[in-house]
C-alpha atoms as a PDB file:
ATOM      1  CA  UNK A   1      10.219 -43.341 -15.339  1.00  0.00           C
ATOM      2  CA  UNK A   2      11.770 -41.107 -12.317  1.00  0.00           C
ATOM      3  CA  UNK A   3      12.110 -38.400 -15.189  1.00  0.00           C
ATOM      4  CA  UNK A   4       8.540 -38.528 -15.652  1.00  0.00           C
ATOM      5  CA  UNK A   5       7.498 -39.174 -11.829  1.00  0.00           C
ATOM      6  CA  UNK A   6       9.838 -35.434 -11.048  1.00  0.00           C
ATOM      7  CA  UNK A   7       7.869 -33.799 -14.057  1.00  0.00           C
ATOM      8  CA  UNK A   8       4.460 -35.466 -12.612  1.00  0.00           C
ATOM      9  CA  UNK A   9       5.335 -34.213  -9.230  1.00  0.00           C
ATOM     10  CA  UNK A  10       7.024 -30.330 -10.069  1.00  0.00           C
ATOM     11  CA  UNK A  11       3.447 -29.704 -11.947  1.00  0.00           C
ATOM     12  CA  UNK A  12       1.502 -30.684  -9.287  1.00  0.00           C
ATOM     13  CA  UNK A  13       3.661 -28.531  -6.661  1.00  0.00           C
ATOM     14  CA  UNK A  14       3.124 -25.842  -9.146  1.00  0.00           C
ATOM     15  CA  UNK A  15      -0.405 -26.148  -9.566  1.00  0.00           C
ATOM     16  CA  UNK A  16      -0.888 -26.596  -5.587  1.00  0.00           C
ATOM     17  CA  UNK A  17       1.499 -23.369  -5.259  1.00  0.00           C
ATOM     18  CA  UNK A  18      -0.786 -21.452  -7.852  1.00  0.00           C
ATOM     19  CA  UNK A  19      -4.491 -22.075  -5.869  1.00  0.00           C
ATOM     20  CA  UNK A  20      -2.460 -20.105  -3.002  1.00  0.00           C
ATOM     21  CA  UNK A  21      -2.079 -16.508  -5.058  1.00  0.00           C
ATOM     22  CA  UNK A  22      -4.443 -14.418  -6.675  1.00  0.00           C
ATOM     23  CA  UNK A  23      -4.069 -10.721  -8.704  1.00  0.00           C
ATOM     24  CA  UNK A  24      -6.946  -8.886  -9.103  1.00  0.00           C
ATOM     25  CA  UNK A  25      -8.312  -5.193  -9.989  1.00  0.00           C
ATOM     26  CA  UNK A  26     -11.345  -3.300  -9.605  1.00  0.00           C
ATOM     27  CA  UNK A  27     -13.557   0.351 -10.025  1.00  0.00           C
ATOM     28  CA  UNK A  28     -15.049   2.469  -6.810  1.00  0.00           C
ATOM     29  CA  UNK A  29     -16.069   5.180  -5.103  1.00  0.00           C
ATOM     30  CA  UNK A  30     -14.074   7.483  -3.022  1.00  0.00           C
ATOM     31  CA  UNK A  31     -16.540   9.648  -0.110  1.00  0.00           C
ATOM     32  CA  UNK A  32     -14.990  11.478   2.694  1.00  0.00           C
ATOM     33  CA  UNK A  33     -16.106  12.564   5.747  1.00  0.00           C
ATOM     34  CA  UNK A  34     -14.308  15.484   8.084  1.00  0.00           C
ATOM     35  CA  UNK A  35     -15.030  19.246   9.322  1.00  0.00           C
ATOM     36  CA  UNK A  36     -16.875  20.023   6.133  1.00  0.00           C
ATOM     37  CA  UNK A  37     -18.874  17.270   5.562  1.00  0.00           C
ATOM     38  CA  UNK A  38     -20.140  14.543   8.380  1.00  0.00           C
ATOM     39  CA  UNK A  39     -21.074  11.159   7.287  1.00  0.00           C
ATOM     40  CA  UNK A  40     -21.703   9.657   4.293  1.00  0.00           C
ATOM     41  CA  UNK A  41     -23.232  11.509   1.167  1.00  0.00           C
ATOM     42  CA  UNK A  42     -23.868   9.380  -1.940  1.00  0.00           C
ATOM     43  CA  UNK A  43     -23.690  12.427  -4.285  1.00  0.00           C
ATOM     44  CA  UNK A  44     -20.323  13.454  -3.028  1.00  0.00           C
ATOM     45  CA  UNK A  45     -18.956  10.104  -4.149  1.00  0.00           C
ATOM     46  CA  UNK A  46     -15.727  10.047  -6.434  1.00  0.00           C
ATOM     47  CA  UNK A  47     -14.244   7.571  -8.999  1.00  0.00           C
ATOM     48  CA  UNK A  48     -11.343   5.382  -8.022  1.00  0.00           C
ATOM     49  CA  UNK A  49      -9.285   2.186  -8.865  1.00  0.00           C
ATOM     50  CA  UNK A  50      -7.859  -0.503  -7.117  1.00  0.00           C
ATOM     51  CA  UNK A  51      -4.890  -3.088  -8.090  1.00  0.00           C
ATOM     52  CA  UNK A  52      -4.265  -6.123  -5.374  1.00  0.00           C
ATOM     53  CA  UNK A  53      -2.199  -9.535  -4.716  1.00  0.00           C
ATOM     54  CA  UNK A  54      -3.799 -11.582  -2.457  1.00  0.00           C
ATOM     55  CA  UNK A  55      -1.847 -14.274  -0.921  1.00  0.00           C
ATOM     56  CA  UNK A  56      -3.897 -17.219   0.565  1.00  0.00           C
ATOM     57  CA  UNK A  57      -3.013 -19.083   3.609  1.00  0.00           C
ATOM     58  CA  UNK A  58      -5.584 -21.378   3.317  1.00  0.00           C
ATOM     59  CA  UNK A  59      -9.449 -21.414   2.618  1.00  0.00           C
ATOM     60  CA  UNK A  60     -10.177 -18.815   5.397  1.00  0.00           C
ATOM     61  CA  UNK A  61      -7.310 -16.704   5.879  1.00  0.00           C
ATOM     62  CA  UNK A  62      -5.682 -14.211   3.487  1.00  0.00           C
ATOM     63  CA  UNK A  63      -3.224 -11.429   3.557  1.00  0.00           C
ATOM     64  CA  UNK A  64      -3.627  -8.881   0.294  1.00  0.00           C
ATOM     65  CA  UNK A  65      -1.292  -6.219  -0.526  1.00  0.00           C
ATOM     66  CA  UNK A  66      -3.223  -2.930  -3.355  1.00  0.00           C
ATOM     67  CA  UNK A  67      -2.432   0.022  -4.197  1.00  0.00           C
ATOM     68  CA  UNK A  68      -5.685   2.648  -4.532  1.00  0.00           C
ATOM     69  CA  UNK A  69      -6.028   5.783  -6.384  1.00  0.00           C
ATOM     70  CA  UNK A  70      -8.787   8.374  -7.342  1.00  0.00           C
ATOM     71  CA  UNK A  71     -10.378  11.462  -6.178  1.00  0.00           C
ATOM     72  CA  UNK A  72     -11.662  12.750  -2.871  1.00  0.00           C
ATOM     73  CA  UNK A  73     -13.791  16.080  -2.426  1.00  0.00           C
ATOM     74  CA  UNK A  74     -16.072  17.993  -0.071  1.00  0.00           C
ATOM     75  CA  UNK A  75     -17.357  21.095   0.483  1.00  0.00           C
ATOM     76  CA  UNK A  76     -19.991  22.923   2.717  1.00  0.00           C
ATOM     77  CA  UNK A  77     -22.507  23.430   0.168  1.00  0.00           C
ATOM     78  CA  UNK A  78     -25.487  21.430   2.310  1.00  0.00           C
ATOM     79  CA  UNK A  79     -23.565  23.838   5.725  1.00  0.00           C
ATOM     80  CA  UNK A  80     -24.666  21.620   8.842  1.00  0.00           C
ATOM     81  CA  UNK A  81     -24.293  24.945  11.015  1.00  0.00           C
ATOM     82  CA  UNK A  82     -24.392  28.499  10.679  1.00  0.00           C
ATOM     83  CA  UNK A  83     -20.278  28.676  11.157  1.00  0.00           C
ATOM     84  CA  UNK A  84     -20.191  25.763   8.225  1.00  0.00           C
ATOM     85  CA  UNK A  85     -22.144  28.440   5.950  1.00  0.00           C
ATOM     86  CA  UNK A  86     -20.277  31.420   6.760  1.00  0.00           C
ATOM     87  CA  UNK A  87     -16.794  29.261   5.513  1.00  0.00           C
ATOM     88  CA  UNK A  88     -17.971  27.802   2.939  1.00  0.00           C
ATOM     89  CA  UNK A  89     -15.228  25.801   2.199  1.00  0.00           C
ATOM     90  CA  UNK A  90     -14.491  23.176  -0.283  1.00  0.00           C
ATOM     91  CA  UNK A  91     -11.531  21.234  -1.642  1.00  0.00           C
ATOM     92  CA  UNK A  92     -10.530  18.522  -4.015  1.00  0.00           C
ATOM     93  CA  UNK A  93      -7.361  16.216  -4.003  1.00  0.00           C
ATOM     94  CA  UNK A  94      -5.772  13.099  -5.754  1.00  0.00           C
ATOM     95  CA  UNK A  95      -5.239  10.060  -3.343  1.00  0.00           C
ATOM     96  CA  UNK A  96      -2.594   6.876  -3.541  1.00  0.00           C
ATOM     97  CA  UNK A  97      -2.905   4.488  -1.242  1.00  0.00           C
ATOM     98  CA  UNK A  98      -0.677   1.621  -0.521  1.00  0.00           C
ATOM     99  CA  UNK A  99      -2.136  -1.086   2.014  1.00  0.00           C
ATOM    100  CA  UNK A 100      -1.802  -4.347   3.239  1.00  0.00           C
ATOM    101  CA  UNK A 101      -4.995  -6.321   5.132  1.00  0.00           C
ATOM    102  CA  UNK A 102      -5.458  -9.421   6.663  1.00  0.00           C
ATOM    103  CA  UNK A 103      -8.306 -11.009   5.266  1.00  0.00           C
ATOM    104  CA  UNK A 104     -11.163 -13.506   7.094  1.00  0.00           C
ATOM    105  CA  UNK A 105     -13.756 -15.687   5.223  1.00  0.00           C
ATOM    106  CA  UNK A 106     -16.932 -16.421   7.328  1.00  0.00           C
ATOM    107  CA  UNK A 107     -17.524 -19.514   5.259  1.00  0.00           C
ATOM    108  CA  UNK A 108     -15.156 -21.787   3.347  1.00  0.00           C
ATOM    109  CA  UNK A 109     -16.885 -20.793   0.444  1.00  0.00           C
ATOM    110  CA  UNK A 110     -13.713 -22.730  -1.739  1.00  0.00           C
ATOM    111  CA  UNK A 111     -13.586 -26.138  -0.551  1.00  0.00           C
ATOM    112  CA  UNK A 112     -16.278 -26.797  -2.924  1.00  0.00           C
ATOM    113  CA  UNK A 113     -18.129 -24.729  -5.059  1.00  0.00           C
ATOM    114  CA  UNK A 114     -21.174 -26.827  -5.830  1.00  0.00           C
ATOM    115  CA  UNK A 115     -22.271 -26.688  -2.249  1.00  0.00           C
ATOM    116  CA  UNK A 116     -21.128 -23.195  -1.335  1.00  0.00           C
ATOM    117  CA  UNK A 117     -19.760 -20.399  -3.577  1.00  0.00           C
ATOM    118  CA  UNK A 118     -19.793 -17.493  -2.091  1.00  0.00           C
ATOM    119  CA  UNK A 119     -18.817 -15.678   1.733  1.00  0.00           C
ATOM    120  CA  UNK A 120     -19.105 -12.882   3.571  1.00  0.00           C
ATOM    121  CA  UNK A 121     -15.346 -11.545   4.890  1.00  0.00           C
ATOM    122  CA  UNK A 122     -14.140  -8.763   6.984  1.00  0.00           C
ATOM    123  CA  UNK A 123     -10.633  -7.199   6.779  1.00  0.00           C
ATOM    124  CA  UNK A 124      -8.074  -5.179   8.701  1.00  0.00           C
ATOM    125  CA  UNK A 125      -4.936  -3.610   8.529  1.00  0.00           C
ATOM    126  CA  UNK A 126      -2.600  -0.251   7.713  1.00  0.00           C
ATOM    127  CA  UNK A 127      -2.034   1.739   4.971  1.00  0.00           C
ATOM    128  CA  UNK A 128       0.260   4.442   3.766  1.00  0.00           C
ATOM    129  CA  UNK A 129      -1.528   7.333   1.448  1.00  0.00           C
ATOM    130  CA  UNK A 130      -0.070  10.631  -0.561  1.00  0.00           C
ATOM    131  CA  UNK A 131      -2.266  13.585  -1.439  1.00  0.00           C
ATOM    132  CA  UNK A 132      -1.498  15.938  -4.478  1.00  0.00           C
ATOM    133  CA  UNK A 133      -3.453  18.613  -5.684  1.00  0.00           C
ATOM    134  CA  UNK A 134      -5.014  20.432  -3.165  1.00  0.00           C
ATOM    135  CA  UNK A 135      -4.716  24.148  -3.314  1.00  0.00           C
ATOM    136  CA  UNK A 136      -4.474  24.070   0.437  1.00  0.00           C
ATOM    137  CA  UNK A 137      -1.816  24.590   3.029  1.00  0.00           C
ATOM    138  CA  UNK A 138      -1.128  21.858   4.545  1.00  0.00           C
ATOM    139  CA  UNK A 139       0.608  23.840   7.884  1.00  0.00           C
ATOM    140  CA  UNK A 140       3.473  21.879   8.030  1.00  0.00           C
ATOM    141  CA  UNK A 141       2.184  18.454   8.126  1.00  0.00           C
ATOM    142  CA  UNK A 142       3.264  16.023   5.782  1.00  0.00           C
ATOM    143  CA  UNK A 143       1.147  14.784   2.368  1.00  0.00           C
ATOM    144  CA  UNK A 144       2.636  11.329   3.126  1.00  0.00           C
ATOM    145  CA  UNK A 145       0.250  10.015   5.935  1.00  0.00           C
ATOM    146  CA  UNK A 146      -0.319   6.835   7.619  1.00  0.00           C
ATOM    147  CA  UNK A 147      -4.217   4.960   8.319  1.00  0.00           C
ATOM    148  CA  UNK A 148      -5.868   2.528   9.523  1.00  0.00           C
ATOM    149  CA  UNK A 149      -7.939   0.602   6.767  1.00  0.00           C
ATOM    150  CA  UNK A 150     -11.113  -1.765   8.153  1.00  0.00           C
ATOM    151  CA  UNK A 151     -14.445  -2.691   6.584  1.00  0.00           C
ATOM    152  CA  UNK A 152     -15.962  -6.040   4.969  1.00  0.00           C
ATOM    153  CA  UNK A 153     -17.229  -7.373   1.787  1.00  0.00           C
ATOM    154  CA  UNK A 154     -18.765 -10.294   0.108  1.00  0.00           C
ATOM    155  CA  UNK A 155     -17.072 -12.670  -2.573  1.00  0.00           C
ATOM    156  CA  UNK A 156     -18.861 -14.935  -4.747  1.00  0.00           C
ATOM    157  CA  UNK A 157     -16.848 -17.884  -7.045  1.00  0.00           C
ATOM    158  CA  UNK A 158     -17.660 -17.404 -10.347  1.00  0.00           C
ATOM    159  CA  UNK A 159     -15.583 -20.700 -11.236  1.00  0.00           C
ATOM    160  CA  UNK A 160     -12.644 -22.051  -9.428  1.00  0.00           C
ATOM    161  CA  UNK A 161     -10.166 -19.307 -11.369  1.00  0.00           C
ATOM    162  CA  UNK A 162     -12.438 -16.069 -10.636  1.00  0.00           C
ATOM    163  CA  UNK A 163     -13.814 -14.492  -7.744  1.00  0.00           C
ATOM    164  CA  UNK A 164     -16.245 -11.466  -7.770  1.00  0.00           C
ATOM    165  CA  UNK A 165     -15.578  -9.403  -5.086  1.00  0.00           C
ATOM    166  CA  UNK A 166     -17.605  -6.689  -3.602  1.00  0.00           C
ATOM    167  CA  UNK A 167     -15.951  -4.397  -0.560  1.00  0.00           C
ATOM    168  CA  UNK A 168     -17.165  -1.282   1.719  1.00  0.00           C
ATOM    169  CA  UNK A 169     -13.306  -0.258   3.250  1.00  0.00           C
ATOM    170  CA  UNK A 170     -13.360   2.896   5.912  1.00  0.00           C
ATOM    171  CA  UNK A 171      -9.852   4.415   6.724  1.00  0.00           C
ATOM    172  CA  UNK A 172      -9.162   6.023  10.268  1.00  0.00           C
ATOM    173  CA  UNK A 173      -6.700   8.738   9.511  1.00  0.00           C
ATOM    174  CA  UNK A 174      -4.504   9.933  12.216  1.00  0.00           C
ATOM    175  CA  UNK A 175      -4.350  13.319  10.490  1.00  0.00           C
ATOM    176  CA  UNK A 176      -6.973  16.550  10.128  1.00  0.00           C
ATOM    177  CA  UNK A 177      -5.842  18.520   7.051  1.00  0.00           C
ATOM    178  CA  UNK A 178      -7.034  16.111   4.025  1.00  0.00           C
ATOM    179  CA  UNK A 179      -9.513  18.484   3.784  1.00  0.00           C
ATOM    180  CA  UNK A 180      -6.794  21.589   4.627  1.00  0.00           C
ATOM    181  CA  UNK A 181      -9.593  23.024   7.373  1.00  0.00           C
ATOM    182  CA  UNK A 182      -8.362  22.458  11.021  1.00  0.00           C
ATOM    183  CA  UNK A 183      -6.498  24.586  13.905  1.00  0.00           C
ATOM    184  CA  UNK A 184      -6.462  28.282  13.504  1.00  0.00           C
ATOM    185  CA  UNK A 185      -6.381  31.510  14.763  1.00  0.00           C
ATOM    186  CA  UNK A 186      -9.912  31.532  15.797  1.00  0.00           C
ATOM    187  CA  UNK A 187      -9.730  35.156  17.058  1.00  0.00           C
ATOM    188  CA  UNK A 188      -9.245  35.651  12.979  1.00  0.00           C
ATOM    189  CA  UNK A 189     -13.362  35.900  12.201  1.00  0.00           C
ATOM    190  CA  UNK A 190     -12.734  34.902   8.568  1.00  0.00           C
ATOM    191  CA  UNK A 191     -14.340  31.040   9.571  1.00  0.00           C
ATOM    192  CA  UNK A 192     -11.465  29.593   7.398  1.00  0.00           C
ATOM    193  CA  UNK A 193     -10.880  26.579   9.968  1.00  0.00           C
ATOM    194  CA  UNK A 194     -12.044  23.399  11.960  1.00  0.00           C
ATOM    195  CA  UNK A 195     -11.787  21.283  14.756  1.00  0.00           C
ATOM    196  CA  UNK A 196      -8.474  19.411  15.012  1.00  0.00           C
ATOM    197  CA  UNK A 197      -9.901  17.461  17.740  1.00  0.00           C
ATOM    198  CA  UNK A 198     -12.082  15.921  15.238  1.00  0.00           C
ATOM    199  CA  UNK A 199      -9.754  13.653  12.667  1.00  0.00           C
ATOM    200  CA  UNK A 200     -10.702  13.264   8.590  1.00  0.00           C
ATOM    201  CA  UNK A 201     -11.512  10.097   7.288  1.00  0.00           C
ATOM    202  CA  UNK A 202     -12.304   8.566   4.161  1.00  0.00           C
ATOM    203  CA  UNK A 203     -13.898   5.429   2.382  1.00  0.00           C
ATOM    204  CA  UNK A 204     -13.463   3.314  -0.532  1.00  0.00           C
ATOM    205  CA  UNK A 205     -16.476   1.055  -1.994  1.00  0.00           C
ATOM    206  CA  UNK A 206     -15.285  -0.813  -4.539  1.00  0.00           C
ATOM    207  CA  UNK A 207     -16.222  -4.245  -6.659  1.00  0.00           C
ATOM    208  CA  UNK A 208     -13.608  -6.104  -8.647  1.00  0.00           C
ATOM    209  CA  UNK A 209     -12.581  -9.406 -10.147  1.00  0.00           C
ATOM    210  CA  UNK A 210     -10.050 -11.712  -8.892  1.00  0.00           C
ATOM    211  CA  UNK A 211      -7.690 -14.534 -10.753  1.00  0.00           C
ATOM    212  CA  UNK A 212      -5.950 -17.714  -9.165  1.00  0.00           C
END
């Protein structure tokens, strides 16, 4: 009998332990925004992926670790001045992105599912990101770079094992060559730079599936 009560009890711990972690993975769209291209632009969109753990503290709070790749372009073929159309710049680079986020659920859209099965969330964080393949000089910074990843989503409970999950995320960089146009010699009228008062940032909308 205590045999079986220790087996009764380990599978329960185990199955209690389990409801706490979740792996997931997901398709999106990479858009920047920076000296050559302000805001966002739908058809300037790129593809990218997304792999997570998501470790949850309880029915609220959660703290998810992903890595994010894909592809992020721009260019100044819509110029939004007359010095924009005179560089007519463009670039495109590879991205990886490795991030961790604390995670808030608006509702407790978990406790139980057949009142309440889905919730709003917001997130925040810091990430670490590489760039490769630009044909750019990067003058002298580094392609390893550090932001600041913040945004919000939606998840909905498809059953009690998988979540849907449906994000906007907007990274603050701290850095003004992702799209290699910033400080120059602007005695030099060849237009090839931009304001490196005015830092790069990009964005990841993404939707992907989550398992307990």
């Amino acid at each position: 009998m205590r045999i079986l009560a220790l087996i009764f009890l380990l599978a329960a711990a185990k199955g209690s332990f389990a409801q706490y972690n979740e792996v997931g993975g997901g398709i999106g769209a990479f858009n920047y925004a920076g000296d050559l291209m302000r805001g966002y632009h739908v058809t300037n969109t790129k593809p990218g992926i997304v792999a997570f753990y998501r470790r949850n503290f309880d029915n609220i709070f959660s703290f998810r670790s992903s890595i994010t790749a894909g592809i992020i372009s721009g260019n100044d073929d819509n110029p939004i001045d007359q010095f924009a159309a005179l560089r007519g710049g463009s670039f495109q680079l590879t991205v990886v992105e490795l991030g961790g986020m604390l995670e808030f659920n608006f509702l407790d859209f978990k406790k139980d599912p057949r009142r309440i099965r889905w919730s709003p969330y917001m997130m925040v964080g810091l990430s670490g990101f590489a760039i490769a393949g630009g044909d750019f000089d990067l003058k002298g910074s580094s392609p390893l770079q550090v932001a600041l990843p913040f945004g919000g989503g939606f998840k909905y409970a498809i059953n009690r094992k998988v979540t849907l999950n449906i994000e906007v995320g907007i990274r603050k960089l701290f850095f003004d060559h992702l799209d290699g146009f910033s400080d120059a010699d602007i005695t030099n009228k060849n237009y090839q730079y931009g304001n490196k008062y005015d830092q790069d940032w990009y964005n990841f909308v993404g939707i992907s599936l989550s398992y307990v």
